[in-house]
Protein backbone atom coordinates (compact mmCIF):
# COMPACT_ATOMS: atom_id res chain seq x y z
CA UNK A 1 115.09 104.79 106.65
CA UNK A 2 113.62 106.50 103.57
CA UNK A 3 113.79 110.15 103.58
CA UNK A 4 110.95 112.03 104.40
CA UNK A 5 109.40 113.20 101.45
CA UNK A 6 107.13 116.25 100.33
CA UNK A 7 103.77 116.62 100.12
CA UNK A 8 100.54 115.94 102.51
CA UNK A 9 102.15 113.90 105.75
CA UNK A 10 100.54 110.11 105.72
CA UNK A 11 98.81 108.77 107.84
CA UNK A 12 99.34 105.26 109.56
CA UNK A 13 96.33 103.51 111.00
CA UNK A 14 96.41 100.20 113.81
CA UNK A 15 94.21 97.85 114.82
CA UNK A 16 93.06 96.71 117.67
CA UNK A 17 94.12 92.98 119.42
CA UNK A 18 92.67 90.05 117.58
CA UNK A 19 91.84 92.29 114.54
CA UNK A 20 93.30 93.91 111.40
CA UNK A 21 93.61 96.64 109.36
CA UNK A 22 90.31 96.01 107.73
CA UNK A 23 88.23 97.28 111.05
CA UNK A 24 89.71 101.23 109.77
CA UNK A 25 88.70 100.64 106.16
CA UNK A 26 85.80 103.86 106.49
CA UNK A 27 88.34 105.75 108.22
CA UNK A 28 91.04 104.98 105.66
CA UNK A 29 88.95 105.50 102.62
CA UNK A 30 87.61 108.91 104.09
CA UNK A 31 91.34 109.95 105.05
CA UNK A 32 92.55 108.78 101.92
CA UNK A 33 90.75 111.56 99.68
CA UNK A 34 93.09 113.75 101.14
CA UNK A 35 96.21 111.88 101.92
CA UNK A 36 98.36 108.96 101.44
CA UNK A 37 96.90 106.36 104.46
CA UNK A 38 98.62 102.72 105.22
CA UNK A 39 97.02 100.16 106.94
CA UNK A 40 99.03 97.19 108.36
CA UNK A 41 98.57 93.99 109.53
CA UNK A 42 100.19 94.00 112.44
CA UNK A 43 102.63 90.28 113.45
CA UNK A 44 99.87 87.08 114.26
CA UNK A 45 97.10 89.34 112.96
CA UNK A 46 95.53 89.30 109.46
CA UNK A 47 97.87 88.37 106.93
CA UNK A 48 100.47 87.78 109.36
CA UNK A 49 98.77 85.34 110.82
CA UNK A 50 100.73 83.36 112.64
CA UNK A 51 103.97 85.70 113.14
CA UNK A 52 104.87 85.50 116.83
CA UNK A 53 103.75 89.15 118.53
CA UNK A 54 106.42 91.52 119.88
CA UNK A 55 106.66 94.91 120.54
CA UNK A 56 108.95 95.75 118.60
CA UNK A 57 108.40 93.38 115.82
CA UNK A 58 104.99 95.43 115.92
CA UNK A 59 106.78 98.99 115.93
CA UNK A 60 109.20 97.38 113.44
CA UNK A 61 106.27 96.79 111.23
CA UNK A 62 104.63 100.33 111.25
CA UNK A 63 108.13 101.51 110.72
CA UNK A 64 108.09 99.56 107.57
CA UNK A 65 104.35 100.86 106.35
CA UNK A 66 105.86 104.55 107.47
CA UNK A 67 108.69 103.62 104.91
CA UNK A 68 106.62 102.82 102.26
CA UNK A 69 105.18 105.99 102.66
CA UNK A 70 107.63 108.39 102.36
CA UNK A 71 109.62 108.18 105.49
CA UNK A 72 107.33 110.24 108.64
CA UNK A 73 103.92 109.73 109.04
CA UNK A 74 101.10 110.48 111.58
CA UNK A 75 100.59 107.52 113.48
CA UNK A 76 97.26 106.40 115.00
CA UNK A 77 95.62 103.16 116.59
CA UNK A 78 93.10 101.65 118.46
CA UNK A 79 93.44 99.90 121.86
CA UNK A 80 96.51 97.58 121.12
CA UNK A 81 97.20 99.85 118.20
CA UNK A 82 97.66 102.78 120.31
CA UNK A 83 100.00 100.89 122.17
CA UNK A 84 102.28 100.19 119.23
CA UNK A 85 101.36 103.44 117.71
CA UNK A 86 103.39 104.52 121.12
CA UNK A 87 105.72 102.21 121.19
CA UNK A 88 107.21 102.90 117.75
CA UNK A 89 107.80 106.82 118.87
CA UNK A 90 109.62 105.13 121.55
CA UNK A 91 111.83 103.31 118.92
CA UNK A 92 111.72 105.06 115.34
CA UNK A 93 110.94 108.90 116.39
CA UNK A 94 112.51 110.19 113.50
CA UNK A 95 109.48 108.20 111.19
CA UNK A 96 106.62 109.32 113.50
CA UNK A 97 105.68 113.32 113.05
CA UNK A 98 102.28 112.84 115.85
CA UNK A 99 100.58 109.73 117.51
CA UNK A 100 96.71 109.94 117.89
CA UNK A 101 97.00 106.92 120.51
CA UNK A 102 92.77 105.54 121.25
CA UNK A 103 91.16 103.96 123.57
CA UNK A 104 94.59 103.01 125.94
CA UNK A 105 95.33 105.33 128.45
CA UNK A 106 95.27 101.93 130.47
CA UNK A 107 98.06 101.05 132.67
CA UNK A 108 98.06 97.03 132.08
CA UNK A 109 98.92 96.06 135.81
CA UNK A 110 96.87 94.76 138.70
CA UNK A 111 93.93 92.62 138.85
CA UNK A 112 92.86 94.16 135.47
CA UNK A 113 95.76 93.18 133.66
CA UNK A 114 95.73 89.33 135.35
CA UNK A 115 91.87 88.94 134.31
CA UNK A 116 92.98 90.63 130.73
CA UNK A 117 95.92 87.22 130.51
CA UNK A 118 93.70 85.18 131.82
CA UNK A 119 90.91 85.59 129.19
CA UNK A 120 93.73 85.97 126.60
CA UNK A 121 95.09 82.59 127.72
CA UNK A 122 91.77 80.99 127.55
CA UNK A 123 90.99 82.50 123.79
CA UNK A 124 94.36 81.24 122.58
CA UNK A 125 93.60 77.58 124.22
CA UNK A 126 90.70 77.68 122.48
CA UNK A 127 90.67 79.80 119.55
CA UNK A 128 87.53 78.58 117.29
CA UNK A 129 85.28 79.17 120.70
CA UNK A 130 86.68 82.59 121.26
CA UNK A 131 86.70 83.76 117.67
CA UNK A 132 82.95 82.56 116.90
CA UNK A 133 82.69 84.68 120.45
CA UNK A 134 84.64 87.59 119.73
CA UNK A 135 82.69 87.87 116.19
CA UNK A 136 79.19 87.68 117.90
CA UNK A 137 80.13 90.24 120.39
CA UNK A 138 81.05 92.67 117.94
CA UNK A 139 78.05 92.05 115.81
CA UNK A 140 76.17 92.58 118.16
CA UNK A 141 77.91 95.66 119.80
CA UNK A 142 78.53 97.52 115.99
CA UNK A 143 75.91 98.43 113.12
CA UNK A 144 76.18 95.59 110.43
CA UNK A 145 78.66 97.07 107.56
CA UNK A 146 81.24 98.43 110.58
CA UNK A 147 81.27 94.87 112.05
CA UNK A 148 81.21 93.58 108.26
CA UNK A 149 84.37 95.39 108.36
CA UNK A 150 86.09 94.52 111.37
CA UNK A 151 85.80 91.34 110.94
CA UNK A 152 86.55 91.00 107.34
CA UNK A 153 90.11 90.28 108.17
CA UNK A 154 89.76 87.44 110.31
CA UNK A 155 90.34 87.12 113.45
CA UNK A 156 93.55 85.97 115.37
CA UNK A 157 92.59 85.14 119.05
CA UNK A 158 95.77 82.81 119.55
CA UNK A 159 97.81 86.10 119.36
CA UNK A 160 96.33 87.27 122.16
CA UNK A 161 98.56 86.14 124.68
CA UNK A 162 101.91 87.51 123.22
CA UNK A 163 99.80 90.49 122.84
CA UNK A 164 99.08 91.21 126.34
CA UNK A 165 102.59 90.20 127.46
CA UNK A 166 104.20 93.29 125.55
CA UNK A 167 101.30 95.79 126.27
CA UNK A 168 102.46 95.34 130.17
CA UNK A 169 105.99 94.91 128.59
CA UNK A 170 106.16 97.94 127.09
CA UNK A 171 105.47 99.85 131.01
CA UNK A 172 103.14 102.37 128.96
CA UNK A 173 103.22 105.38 129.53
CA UNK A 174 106.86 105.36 129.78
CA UNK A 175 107.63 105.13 126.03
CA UNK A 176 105.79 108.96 125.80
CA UNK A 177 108.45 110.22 127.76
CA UNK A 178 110.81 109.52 125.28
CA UNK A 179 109.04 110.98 122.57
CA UNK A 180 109.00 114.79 122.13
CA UNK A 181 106.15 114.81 119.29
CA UNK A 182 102.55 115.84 120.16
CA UNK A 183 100.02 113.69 121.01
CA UNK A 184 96.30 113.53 120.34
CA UNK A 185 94.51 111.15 122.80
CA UNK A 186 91.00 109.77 122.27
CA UNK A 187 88.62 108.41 124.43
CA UNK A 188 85.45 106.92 124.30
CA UNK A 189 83.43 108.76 126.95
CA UNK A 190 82.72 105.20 128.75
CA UNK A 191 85.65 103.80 127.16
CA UNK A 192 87.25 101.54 130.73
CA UNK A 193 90.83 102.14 128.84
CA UNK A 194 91.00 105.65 130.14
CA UNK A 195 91.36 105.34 133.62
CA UNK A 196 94.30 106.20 133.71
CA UNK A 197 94.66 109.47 130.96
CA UNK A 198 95.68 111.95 133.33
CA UNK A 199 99.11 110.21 133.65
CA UNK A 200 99.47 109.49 130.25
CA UNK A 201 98.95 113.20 129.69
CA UNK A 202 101.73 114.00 132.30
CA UNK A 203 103.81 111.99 130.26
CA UNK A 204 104.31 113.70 127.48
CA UNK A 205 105.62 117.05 126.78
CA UNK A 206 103.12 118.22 124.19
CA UNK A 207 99.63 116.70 124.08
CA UNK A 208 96.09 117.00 124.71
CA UNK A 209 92.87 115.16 125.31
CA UNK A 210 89.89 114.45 122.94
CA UNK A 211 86.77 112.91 124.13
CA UNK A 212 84.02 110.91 122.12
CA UNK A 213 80.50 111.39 124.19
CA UNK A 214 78.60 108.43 124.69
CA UNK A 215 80.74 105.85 123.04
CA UNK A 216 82.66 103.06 124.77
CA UNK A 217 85.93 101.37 123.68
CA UNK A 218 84.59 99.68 120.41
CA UNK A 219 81.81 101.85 120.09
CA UNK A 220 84.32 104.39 119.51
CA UNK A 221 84.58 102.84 115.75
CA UNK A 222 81.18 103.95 114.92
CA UNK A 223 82.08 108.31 115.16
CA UNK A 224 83.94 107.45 111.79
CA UNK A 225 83.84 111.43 110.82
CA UNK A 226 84.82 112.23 113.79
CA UNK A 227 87.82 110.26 113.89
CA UNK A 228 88.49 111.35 110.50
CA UNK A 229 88.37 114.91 111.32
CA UNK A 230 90.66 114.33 114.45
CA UNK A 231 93.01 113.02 112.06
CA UNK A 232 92.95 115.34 109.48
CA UNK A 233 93.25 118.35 111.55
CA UNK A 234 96.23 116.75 113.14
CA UNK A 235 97.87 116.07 110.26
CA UNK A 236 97.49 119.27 108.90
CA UNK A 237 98.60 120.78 111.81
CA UNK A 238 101.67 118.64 111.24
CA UNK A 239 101.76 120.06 107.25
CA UNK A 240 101.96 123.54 108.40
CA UNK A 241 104.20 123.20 111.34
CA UNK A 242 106.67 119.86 110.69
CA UNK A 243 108.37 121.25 113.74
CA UNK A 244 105.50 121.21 115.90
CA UNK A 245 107.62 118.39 117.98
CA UNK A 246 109.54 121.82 119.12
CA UNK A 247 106.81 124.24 119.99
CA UNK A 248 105.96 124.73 123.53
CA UNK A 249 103.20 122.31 125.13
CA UNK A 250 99.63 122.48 124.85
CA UNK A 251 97.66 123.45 127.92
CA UNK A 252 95.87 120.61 129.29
């Protein structure tokens, strides 16, 4: 592990399942004139295409990015992103300084989560279908440059399987309890991944709950300077107070 070094704290952005880090690239840009920002590809997405998907070949990954940074970072991502985002405080809480975890305060269990594999098993059986699919859905669900950029990375519907299987692998939110950082969550509004927030709350020892009116869980993508000022203010937070991970817990 590198050693944490001085200056703004970075910020780590994660994609959502079947996508890459191309679908942040307005968020990263806007967060990058102010700090350092990484964006990776997480295993069987983008350019690592193909990798098999793990949870903690995923958290091993943003460890990695956090490394290249500097050594801590601010951690945030999107729907299976927030899952790894949470996952890696689990397993390398000395990298990450805060998680902004969106759009999965889900518990993947249930009839949910068996529709969820069985739609992932069909899109990996039958990959071209799904991704021509997948692409019209979001073109038709984002303004034209956001889906320009979401999908500019390809997508990577065969990972979608291993995917799932270490979302409900990973027992969220258990992995919060082992973290003692604070937590930003945000939710789309409408987003369906938030049924369960409450509990995710509970879970940790120091977080709180943002909410983005109107917007759903990919619609979320389009309050891009709102997200960035989420992040921002959380990592500045984290700039004045790098033991914030010690200060008593945020009302809910």
């Amino acid at each position: 592990m590198s050693t944490p070094s001085e200056g703004p704290l970075p910020v780590v952005l994660l994609h959502g399942i079947r996508l890459s880090g191309t679908m942040w690239r307005r968020v990263a840009a806007a967060v990058a004139e102010h700090r350092p920002v990484g964006v990776p590809d997480l295993p069987g997405h983008g350019r690592r295409r193909g990798e098999p998907f793990t949870m903690d070949a995923a958290a091993d990954a943003v460890a990695e990015t956090i490394d290249g940074l500097g050594g801590r970072a601010l951690v945030a991502g999107l729907s299976l992103g927030g899952y790894v985002a949470m996952a890696t405080a689990a397993r390398h809480p000395e990298r990450v300084a805060g998680l902004v975890p969106m759009g999965c305060t889900l518990r993947p269990e249930g009839w949910g989560a068996a529709c969820y594999r069985t739609v992932a098993g069909l899109a990996a059986r039958y990959p071209r279908w799904a991704d021509r699919l997948s692409a019209a859905a979001f073109r038709r669900t984002l303004p034209g440059p956001l889906a320009d950029d979401v999908l500019a990375g390809g997508l990577s519907c065969e990972a979608m399987p291993q995917a799932v299987a270490a979302m409900e692998g990973s027992r969220p939110p258990e992995p919060l309890a082992a973290y003692d950082g604070p937590v930003w969550f945000v939710n789309g509004e409408n987003d369906p991944f938030r049924a369960h927030e409450r509990e995710f709350l509970r879970a940790c020892r120091d977080a709180r709950l943002l909410l983005l009116p109107r917007r759903g869980h990919v619609t979320a993508l389009m309050e891009t300077a709102e997200i960035t000022r989420i992040l921002l203010d959380a990592a500045t937070a984290l700039d004045r107070c790098p033991d914030l991970s010690t200060s008593p817990p945020t009302a809910r």
